[in-house]
N, C-alpha and C. Protein backbone atom coordinates (compact mmCIF):
# COMPACT_ATOMS: atom_id res chain seq x y z
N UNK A 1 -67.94 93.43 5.05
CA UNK A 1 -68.82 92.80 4.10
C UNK A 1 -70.07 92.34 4.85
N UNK A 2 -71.00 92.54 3.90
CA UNK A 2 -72.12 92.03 5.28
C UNK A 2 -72.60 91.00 4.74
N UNK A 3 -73.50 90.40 5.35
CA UNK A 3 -74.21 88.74 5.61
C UNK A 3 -74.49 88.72 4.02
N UNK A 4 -75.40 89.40 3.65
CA UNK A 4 -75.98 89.19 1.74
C UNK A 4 -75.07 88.90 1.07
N UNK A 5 -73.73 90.03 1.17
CA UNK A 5 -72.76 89.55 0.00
C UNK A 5 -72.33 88.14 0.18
N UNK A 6 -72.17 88.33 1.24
CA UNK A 6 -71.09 86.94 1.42
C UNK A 6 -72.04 86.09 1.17
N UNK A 7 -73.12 85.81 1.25
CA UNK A 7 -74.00 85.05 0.87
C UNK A 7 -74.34 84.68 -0.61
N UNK A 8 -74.16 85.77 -1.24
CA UNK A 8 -74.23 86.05 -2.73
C UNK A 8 -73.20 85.51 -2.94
N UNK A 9 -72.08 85.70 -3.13
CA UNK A 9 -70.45 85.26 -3.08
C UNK A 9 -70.80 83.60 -3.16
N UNK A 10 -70.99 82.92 -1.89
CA UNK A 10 -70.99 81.85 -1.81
C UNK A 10 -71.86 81.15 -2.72
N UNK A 11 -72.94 81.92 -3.12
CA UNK A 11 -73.86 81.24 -4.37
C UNK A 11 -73.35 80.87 -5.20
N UNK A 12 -72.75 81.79 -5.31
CA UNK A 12 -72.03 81.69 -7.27
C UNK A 12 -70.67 80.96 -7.11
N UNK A 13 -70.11 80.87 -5.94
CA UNK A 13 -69.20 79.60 -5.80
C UNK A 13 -69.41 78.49 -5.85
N UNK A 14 -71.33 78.55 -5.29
CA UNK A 14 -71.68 76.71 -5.42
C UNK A 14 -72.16 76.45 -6.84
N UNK A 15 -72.82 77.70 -7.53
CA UNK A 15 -73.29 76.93 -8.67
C UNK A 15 -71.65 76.97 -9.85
N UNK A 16 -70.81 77.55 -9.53
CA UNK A 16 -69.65 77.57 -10.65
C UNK A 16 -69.18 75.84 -10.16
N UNK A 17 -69.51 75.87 -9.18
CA UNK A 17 -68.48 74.37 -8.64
C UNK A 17 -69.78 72.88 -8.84
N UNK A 18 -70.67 73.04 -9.40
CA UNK A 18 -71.74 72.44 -9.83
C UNK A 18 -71.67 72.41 -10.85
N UNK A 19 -71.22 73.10 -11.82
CA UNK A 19 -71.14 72.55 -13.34
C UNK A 19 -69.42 71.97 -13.12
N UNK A 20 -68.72 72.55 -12.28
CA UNK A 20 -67.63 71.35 -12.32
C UNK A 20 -67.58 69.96 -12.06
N UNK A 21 -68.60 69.82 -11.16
CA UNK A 21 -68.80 68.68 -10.41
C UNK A 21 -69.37 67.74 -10.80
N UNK A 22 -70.69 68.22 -12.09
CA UNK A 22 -71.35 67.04 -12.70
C UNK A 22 -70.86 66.67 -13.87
N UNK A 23 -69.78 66.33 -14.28
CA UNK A 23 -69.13 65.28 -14.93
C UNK A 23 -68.42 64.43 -14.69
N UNK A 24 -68.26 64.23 -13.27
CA UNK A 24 -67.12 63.13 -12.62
C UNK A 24 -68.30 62.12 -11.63
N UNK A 25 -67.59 60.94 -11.85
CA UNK A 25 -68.83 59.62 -11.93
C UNK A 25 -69.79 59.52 -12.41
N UNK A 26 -69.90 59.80 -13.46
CA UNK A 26 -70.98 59.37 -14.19
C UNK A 26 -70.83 58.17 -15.27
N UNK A 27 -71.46 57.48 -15.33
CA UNK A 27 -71.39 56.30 -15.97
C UNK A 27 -72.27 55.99 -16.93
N UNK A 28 -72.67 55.34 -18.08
CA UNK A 28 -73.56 55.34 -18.63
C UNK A 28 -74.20 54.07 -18.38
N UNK A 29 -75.13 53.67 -19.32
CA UNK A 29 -75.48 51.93 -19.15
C UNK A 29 -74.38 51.16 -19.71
N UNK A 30 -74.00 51.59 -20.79
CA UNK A 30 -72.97 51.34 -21.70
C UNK A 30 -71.42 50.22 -20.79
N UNK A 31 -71.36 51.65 -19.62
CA UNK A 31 -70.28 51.12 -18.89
C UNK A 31 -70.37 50.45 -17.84
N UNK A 32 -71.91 50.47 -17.31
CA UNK A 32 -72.45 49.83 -16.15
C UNK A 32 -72.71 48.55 -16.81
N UNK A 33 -72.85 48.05 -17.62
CA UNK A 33 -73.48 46.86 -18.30
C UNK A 33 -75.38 46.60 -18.30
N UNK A 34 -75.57 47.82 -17.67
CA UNK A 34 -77.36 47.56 -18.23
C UNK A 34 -77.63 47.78 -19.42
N UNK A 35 -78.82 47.17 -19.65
CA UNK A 35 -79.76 47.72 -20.53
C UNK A 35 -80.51 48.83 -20.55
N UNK A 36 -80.39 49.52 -21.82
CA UNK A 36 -80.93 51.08 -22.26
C UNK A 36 -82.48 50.79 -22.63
N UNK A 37 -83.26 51.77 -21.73
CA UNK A 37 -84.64 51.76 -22.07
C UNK A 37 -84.85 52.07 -23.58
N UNK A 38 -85.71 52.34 -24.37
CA UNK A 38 -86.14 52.60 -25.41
C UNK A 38 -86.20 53.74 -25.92
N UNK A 39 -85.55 54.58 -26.47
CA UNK A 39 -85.68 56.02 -26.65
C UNK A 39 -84.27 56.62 -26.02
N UNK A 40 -83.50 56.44 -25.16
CA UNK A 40 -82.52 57.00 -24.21
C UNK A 40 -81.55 57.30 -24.90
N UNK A 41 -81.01 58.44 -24.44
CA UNK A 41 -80.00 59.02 -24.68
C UNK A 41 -78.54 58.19 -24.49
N UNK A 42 -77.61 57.56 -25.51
CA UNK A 42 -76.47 56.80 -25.34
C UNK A 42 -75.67 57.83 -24.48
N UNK A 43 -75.53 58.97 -23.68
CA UNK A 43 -74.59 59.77 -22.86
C UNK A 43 -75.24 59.52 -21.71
N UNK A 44 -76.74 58.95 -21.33
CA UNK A 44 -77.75 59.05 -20.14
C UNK A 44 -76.87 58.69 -19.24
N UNK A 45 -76.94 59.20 -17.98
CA UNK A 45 -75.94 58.26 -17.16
C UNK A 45 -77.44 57.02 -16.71
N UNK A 46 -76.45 56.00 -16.14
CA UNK A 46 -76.98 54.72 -15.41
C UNK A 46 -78.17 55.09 -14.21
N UNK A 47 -76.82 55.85 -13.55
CA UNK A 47 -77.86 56.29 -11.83
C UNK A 47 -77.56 57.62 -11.86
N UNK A 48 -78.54 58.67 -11.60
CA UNK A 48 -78.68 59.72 -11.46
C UNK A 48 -78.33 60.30 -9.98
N UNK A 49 -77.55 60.21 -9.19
CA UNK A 49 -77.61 60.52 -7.54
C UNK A 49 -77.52 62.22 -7.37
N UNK A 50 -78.79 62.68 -7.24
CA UNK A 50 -78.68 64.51 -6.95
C UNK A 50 -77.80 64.62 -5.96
N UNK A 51 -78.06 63.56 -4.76
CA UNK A 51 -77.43 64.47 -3.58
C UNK A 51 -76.34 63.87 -3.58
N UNK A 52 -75.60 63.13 -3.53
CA UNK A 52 -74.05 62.98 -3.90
C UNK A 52 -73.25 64.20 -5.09
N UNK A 53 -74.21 64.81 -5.88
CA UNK A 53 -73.80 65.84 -6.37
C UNK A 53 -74.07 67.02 -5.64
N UNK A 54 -74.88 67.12 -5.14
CA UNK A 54 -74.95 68.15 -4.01
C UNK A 54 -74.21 68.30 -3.11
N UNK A 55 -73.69 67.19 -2.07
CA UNK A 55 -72.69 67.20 -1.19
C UNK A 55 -71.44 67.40 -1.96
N UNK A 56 -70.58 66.96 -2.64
CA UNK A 56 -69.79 67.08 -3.36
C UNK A 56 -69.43 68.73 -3.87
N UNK A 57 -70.50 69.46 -4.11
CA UNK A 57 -71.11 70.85 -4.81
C UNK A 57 -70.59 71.51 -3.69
N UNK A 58 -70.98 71.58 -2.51
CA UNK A 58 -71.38 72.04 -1.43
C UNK A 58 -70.15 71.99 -0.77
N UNK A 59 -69.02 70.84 -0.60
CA UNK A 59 -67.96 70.60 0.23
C UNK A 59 -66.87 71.46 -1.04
N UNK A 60 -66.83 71.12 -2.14
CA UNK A 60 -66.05 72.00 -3.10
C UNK A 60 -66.24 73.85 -3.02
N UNK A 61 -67.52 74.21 -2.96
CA UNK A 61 -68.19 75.58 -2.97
C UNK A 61 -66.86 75.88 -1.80
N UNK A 62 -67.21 75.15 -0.26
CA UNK A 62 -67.33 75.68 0.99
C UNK A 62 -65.49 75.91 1.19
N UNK A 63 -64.75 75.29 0.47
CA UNK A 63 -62.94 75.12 0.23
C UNK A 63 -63.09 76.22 -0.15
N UNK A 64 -63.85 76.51 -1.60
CA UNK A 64 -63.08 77.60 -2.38
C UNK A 64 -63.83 78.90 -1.38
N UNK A 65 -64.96 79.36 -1.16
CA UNK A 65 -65.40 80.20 -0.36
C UNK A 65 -64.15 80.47 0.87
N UNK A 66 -63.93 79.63 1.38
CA UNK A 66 -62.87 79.77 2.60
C UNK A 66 -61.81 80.50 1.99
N UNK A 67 -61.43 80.14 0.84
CA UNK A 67 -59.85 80.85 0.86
C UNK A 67 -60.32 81.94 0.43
N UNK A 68 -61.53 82.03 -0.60
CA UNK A 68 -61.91 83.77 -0.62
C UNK A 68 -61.65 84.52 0.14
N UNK A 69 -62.54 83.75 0.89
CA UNK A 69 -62.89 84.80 2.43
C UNK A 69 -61.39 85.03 3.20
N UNK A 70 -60.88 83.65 3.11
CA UNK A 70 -59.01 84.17 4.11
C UNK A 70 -58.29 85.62 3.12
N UNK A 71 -58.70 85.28 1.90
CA UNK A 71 -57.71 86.36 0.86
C UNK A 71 -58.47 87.59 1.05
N UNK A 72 -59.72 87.99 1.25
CA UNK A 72 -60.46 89.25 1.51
C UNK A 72 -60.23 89.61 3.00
N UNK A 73 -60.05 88.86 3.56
CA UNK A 73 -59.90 89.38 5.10
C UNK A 73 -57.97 89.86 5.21
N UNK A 74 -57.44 88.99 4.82
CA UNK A 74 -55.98 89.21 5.45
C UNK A 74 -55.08 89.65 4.17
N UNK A 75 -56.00 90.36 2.96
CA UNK A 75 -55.53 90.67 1.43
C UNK A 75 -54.30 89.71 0.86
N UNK A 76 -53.85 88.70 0.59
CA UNK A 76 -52.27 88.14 0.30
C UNK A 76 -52.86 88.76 -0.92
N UNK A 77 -53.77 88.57 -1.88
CA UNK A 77 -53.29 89.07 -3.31
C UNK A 77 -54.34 89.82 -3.42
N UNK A 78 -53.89 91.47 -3.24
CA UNK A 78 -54.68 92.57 -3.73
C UNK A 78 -55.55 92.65 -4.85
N UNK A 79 -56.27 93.72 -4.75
CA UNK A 79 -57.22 93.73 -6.40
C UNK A 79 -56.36 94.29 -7.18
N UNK A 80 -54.88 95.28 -6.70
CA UNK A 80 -54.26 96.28 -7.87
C UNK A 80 -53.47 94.81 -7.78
N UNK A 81 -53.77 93.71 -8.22
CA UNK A 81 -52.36 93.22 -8.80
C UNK A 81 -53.23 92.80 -9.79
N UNK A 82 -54.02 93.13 -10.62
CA UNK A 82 -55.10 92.61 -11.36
C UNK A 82 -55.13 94.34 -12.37
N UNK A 83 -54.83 95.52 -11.66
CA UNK A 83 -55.20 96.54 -12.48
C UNK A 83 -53.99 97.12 -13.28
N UNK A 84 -54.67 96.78 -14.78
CA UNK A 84 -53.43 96.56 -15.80
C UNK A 84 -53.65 98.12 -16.46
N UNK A 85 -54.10 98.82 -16.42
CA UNK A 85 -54.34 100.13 -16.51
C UNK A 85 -53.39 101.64 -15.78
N UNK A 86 -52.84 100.93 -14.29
CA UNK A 86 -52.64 102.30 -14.07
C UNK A 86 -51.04 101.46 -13.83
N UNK A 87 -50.04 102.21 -14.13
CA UNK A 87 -48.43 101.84 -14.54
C UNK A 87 -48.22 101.76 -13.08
N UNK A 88 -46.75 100.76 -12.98
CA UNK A 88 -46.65 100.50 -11.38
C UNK A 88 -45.76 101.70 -10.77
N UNK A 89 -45.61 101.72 -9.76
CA UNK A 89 -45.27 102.59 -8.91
C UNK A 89 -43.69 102.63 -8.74
């Protein structure tokens, strides 16, 4: 596999693990006990922290990437255990 894929690969592991990631701690004002500016969305969260979602993104991506990569290198679960088309052997 060369450098791009795996690179590609790992993209789409961080952004799949980025929409997992931004719904856990989030808080609203509601639950923080502030006050809501004027206009705001009652779901707004309180504090917005990008990079705590980023690190978080990034340490989740880099787990699941790893076992990819262990299962593509040393195969434990083939692609024919996935191909429902050709009858088993």
């Amino acid at each position: 596999m060369s450098f791009a894929s795996g690179l590609a690969i790992y993209l789409l592991f961080w952004v799949m693990s980025a929409f997992v990631i931004l719904p856990f701690g989030v808080r609203t004002h509601e639950e923080a006990g502030a006050e809501r500016v004027a206009g705001q969305a009652d779901s707004a969260p309180h504090e917005f922290r990008p990079w705590l979602i980023v690190m978080r993104t990034t340490l989740l991506a880099s787990a699941l990437f790893a076992l990819w990569l262990a299962n593509y290198t040393y195969d434990w679960v083939p692609a024919a255990t996935f191909d429902i088309f050709t009858p088993p052997a």
